[in-house]
Protein backbone atom coordinates (compact mmCIF):
# COMPACT_ATOMS: atom_id res chain seq x y z
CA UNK A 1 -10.76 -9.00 -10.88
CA UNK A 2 -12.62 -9.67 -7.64
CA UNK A 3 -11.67 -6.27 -6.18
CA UNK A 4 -14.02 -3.46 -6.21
CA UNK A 5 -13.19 -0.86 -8.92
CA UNK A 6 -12.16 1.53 -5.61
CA UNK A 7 -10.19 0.19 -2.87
CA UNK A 8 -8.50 1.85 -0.27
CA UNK A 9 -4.86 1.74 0.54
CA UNK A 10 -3.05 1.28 3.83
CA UNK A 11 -4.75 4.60 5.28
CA UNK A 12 -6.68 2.67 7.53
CA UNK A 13 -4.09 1.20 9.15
CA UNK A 14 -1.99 -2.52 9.64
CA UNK A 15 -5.66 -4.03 10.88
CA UNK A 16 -7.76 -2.23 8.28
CA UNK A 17 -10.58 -0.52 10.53
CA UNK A 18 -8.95 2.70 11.43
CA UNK A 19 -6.01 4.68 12.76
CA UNK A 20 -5.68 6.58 15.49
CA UNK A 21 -5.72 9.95 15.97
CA UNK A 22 -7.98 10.00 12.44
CA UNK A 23 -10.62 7.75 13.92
CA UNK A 24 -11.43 11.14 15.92
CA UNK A 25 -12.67 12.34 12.78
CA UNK A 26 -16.18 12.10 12.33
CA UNK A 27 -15.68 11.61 8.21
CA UNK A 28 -12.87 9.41 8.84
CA UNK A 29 -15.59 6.78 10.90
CA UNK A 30 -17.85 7.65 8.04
CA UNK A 31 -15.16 6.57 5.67
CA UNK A 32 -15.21 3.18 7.49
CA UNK A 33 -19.04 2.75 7.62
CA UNK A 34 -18.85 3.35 3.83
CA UNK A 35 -16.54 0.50 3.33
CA UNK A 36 -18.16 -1.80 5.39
CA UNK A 37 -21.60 -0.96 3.58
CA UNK A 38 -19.95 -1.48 -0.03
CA UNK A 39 -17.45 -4.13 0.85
CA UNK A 40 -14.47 -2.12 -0.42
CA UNK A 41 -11.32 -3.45 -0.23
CA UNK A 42 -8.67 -2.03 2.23
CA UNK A 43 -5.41 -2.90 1.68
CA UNK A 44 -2.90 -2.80 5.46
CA UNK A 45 -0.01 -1.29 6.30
CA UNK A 46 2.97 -3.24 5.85
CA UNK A 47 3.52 -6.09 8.46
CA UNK A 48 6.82 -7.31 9.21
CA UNK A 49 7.28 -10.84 10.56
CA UNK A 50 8.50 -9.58 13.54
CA UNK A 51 8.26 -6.26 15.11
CA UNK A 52 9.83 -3.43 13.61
CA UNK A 53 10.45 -0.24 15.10
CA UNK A 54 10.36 2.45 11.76
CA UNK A 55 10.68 5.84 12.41
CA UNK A 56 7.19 6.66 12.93
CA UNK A 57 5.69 5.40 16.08
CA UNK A 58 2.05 6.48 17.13
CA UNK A 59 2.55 7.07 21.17
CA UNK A 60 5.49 9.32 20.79
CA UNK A 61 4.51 12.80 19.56
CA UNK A 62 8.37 13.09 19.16
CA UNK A 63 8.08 11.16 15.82
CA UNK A 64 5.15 12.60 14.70
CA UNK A 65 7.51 14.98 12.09
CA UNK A 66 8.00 11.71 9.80
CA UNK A 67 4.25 12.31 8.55
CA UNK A 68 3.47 15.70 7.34
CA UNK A 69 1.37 17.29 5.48
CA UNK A 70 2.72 19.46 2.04
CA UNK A 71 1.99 22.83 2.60
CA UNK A 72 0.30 24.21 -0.96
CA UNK A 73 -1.70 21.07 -1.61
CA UNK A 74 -5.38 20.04 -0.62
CA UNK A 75 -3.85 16.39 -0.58
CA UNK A 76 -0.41 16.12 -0.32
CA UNK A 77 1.09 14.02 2.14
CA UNK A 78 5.02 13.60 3.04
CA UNK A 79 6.17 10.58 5.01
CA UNK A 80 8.88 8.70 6.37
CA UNK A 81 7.23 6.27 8.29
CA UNK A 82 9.44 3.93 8.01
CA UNK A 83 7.59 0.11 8.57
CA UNK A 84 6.75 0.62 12.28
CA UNK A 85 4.57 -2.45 13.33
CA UNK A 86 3.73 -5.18 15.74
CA UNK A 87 4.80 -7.87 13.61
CA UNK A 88 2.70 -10.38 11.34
CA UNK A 89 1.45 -12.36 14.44
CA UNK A 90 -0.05 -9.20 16.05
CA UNK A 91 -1.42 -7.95 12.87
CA UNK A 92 -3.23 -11.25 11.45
CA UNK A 93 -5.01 -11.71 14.96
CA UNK A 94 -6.49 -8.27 14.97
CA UNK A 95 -7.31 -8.47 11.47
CA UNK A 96 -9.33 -11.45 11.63
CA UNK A 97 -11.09 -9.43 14.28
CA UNK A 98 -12.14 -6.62 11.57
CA UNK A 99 -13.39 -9.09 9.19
CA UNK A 100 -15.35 -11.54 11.37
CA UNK A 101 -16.78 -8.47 13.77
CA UNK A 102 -16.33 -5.72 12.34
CA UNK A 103 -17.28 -7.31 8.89
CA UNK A 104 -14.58 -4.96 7.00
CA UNK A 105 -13.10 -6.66 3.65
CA UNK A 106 -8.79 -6.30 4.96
CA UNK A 107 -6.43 -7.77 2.37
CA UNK A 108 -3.17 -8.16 4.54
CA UNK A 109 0.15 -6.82 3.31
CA UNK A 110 3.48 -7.93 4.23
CA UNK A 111 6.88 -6.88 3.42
CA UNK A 112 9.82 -9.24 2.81
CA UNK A 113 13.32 -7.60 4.63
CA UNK A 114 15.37 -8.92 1.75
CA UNK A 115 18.37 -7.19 4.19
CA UNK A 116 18.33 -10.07 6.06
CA UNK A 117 19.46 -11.71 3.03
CA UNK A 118 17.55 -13.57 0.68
CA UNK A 119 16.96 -16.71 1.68
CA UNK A 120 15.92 -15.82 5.03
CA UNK A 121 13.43 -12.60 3.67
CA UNK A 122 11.85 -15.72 1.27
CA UNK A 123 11.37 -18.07 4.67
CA UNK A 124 10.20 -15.29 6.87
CA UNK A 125 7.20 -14.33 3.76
CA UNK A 126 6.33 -18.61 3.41
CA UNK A 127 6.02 -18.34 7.56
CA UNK A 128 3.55 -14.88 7.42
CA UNK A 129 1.13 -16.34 5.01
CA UNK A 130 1.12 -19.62 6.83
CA UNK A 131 0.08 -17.18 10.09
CA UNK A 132 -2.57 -15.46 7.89
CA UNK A 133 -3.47 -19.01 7.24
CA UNK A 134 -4.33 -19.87 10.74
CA UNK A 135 -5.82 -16.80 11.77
CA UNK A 136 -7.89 -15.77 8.92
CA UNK A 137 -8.79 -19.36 8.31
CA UNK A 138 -11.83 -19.05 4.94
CA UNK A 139 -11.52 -14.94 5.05
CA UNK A 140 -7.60 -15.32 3.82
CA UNK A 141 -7.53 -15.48 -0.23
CA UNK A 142 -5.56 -12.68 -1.45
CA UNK A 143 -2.03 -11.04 -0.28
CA UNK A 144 -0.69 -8.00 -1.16
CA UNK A 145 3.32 -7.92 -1.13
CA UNK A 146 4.99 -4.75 -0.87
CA UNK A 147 8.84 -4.75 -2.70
CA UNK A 148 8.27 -0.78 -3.18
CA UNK A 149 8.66 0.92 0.46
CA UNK A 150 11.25 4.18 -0.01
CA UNK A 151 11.44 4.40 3.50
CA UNK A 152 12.95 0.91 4.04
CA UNK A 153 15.94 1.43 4.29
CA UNK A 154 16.40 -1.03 1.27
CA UNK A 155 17.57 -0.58 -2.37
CA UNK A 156 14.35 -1.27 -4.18
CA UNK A 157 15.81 -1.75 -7.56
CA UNK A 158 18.87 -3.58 -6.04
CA UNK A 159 16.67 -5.97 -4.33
CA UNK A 160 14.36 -6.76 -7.95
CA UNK A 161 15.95 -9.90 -8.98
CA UNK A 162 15.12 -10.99 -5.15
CA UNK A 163 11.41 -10.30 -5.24
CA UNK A 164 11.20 -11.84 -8.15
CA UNK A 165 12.20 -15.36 -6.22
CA UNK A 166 10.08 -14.26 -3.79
CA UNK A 167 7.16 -14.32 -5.95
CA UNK A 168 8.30 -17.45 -7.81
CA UNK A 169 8.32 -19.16 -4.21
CA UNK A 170 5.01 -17.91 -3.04
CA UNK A 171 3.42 -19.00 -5.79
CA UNK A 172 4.99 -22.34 -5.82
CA UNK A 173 3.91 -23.25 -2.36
CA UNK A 174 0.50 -21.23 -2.86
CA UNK A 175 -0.67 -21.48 -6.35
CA UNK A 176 -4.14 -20.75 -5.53
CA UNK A 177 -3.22 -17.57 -3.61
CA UNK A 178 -4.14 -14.62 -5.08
CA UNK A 179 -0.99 -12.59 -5.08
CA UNK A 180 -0.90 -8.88 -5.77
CA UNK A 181 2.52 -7.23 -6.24
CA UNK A 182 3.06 -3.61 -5.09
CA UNK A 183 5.63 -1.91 -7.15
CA UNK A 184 7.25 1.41 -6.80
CA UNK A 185 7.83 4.82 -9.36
CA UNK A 186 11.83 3.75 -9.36
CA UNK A 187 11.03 0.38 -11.07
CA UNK A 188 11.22 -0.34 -14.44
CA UNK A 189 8.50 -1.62 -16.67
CA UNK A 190 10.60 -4.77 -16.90
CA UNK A 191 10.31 -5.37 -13.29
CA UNK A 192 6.12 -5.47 -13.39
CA UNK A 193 6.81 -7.98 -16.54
CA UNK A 194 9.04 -10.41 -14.49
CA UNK A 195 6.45 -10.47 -11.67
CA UNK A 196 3.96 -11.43 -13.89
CA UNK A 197 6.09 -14.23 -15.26
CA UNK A 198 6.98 -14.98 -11.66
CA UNK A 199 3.11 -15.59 -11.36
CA UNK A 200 2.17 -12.38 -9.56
CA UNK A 201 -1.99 -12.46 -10.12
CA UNK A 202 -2.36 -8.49 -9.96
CA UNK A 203 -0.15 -5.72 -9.72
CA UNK A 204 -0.29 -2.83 -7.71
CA UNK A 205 1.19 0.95 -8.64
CA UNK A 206 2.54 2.87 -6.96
CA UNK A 207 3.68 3.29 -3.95
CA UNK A 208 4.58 6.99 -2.88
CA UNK A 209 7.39 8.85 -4.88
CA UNK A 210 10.84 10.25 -3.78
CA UNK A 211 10.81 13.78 -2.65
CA UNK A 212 13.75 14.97 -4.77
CA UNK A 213 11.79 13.14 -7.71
CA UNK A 214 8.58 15.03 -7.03
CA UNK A 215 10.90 18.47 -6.12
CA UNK A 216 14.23 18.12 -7.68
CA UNK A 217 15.50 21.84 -6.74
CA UNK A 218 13.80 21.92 -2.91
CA UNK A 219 15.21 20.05 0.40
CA UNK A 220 12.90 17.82 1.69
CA UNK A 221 11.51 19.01 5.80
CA UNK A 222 12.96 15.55 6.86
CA UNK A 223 16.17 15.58 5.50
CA UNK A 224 17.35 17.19 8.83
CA UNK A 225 16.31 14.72 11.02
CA UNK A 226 18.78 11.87 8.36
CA UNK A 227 15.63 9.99 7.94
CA UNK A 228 16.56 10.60 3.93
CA UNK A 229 13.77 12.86 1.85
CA UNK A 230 11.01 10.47 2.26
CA UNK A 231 8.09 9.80 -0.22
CA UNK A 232 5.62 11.94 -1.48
CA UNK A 233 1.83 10.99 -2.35
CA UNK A 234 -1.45 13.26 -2.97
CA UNK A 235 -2.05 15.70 -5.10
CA UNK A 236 1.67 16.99 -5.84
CA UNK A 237 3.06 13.24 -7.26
CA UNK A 238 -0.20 12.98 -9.68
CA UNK A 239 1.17 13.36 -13.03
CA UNK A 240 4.32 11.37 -11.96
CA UNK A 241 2.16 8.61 -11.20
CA UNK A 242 0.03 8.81 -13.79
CA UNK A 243 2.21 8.95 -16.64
CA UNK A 244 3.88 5.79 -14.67
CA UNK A 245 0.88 3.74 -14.89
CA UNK A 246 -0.99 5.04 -18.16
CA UNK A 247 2.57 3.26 -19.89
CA UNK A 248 2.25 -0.09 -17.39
CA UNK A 249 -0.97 -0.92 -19.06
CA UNK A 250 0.46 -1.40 -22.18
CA UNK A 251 3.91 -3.59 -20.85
CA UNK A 252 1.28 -6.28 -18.56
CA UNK A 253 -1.81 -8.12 -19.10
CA UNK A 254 -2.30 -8.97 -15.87
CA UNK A 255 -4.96 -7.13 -13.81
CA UNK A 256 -3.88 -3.77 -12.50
CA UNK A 257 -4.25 -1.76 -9.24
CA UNK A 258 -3.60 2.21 -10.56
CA UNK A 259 -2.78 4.33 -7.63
CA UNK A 260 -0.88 7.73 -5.68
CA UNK A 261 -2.12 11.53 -6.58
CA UNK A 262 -5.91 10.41 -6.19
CA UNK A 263 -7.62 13.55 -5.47
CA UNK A 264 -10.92 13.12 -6.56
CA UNK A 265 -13.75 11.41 -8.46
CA UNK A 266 -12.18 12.82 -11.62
CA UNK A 267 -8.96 11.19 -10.94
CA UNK A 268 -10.79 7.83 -10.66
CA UNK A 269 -12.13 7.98 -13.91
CA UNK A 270 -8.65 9.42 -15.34
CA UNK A 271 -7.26 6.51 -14.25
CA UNK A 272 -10.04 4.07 -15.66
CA UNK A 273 -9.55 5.34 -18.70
CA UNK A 274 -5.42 4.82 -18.46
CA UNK A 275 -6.23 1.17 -18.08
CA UNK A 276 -6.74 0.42 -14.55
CA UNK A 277 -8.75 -2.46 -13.76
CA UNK A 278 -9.09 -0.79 -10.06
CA UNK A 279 -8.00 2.16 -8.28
CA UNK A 280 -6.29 2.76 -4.69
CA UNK A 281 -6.37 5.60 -2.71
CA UNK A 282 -4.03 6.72 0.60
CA UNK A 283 -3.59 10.32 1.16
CA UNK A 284 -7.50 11.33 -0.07
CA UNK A 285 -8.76 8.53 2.67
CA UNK A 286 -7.01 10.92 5.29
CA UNK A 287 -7.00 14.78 3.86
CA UNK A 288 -10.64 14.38 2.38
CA UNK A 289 -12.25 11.48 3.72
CA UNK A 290 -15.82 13.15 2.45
CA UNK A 291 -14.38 12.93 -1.05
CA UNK A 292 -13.61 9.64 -0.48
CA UNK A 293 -16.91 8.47 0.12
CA UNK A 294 -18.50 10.27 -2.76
CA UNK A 295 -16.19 7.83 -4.84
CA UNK A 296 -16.79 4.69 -3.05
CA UNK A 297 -20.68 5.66 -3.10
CA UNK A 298 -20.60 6.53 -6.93
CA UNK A 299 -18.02 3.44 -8.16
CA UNK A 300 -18.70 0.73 -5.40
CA UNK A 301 -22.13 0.95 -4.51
């Protein structure tokens, strides 16, 4: 695959060189300078076509409660961030900018709103890669597409038979786009093997897991605020995720992205030897960036 065997995933941000307030951090920058020395892959945060106001919205302290950290856990994260961004436009401009300045490798990722309906979530995903198209000009060649958000709003397993079109249809009008597929803990194995009949060139898993999956007999923090339990990732949804993707090796051939409950070095290797062709990290880029580093410098450089 022509990803690094580490790559980081959406902790940097929708442009891929940083979030605020964690750019403060003087590991967090070092995190960056890492990348950029290695030429590790950084996945974005979700883009939207057009601007989407989630729950989760980085000038209003008042929303800061749909990120937390798990108390008990070097790495846990809880979030319910809910696809807050500037649209696809806004995102692909500034992207270009941290790949042609800032010389970062960003792989853009978009998610398709299949509750507009299908046709018009297929139309709005043809119309963001034909953006990334213009703006990224040479530096676009691979797309990740996200159909595993749990803080959506959307049915994910509702909505497989519709990402399946959708990747039928990117592939169609791209063919020589590499397209990675992010998939989610509520899927079935059969969902990865229709995406990879639908022509999906990678697949990525998993995005973060249910609370009450993770804690069946606790209330999740955000349930008050009826923002639903939101997902958990780090150190507490490791042998969920694990088990989840040691048995996707053996249902796919196509390459795959392991990732969720990275907490260290160890983990990367754990995962190796599951089968994964490369491994993504979130929650360690942002509770340990130091630990991050000693993984990119010891797989990636």
């Amino acid at each position: 695959m022509i990803i690094k065997p580490f790559c980081i995933s959406t902790a940097l941000g929708h442009y891929g060189s940083g979030m605020f307030p964690y750019t403060w951090l003087r590991n967090y920058r070092k995190l960056i300078s890492a990348a950029r020395e290695t030429c590790t892959a950084i996945f974005s945060k979700s883009a939207t076509r057009y601007e989407r106001i989630g729950n989760f919205i980085t000038s209003d302290p008042r929303t800061w409660k749909f990120v937390q950290r798990l108390p008990g856990s070097r790495t846990g994260m809880l979030n319910a961030y809910g696809l807050t961004n500037p649209g696809v436009q806004a995102i692909a401009e500034k992207i270009e900018r941290s790949m042609h300045i800032k010389r970062l490798v960003v792989y853009p990722n978009f998610f398709p709103e299949f509750a507009k309906g299908k046709e018009v979530a297929i139309k709005e995903t043809l119309e963001a890669i034909e953006i990334y198209r213009q703006e990224l000009g040479y530096l676009f060649g691979i797309l990740e597409v996200n159909y595993s958000c749990p803080n959506s709003g959307e049915d994910i397993v509702e909505n497989m038979e519709n990402c399946s079109e959708s990747t039928k249809a990117i592939k169609s009008r791209h063919p020589d786009l590499f397209l990675i597929t992010k998939i989610g803990y509520d899927h079935p194995y059969e969902f990865a093997q229709e995406q990879e009949r639908a022509g999906a060139n990678a697949i990525h898993a998993i995005n973060t897991i249910p609370f009450k999956t993770v804690f069946p007999h606790k209330n999740s923090p955000l349930e008050k605020y009826g923002k639903g339990g939101g997902g958990v990732s780090g150190g507490p949804a490791k042998m969920r995720a694990y088990e989840y993707n040691k048995g996707l090796r053996n249902k796919v051939s196509v390459p795959l992205i392991f990732g969720c409950g990275m907490e260290g070095l160890d983990d990367y290797y754990r995962y190796v030897d599951a089968g994964a062709d490369a491994v993504s990290a979130c929650s360690l880029i942002i509770r340990d960036p130091k630990e991050a580093i000693r993984i990119i410098e010891n797989v990636n450089s």
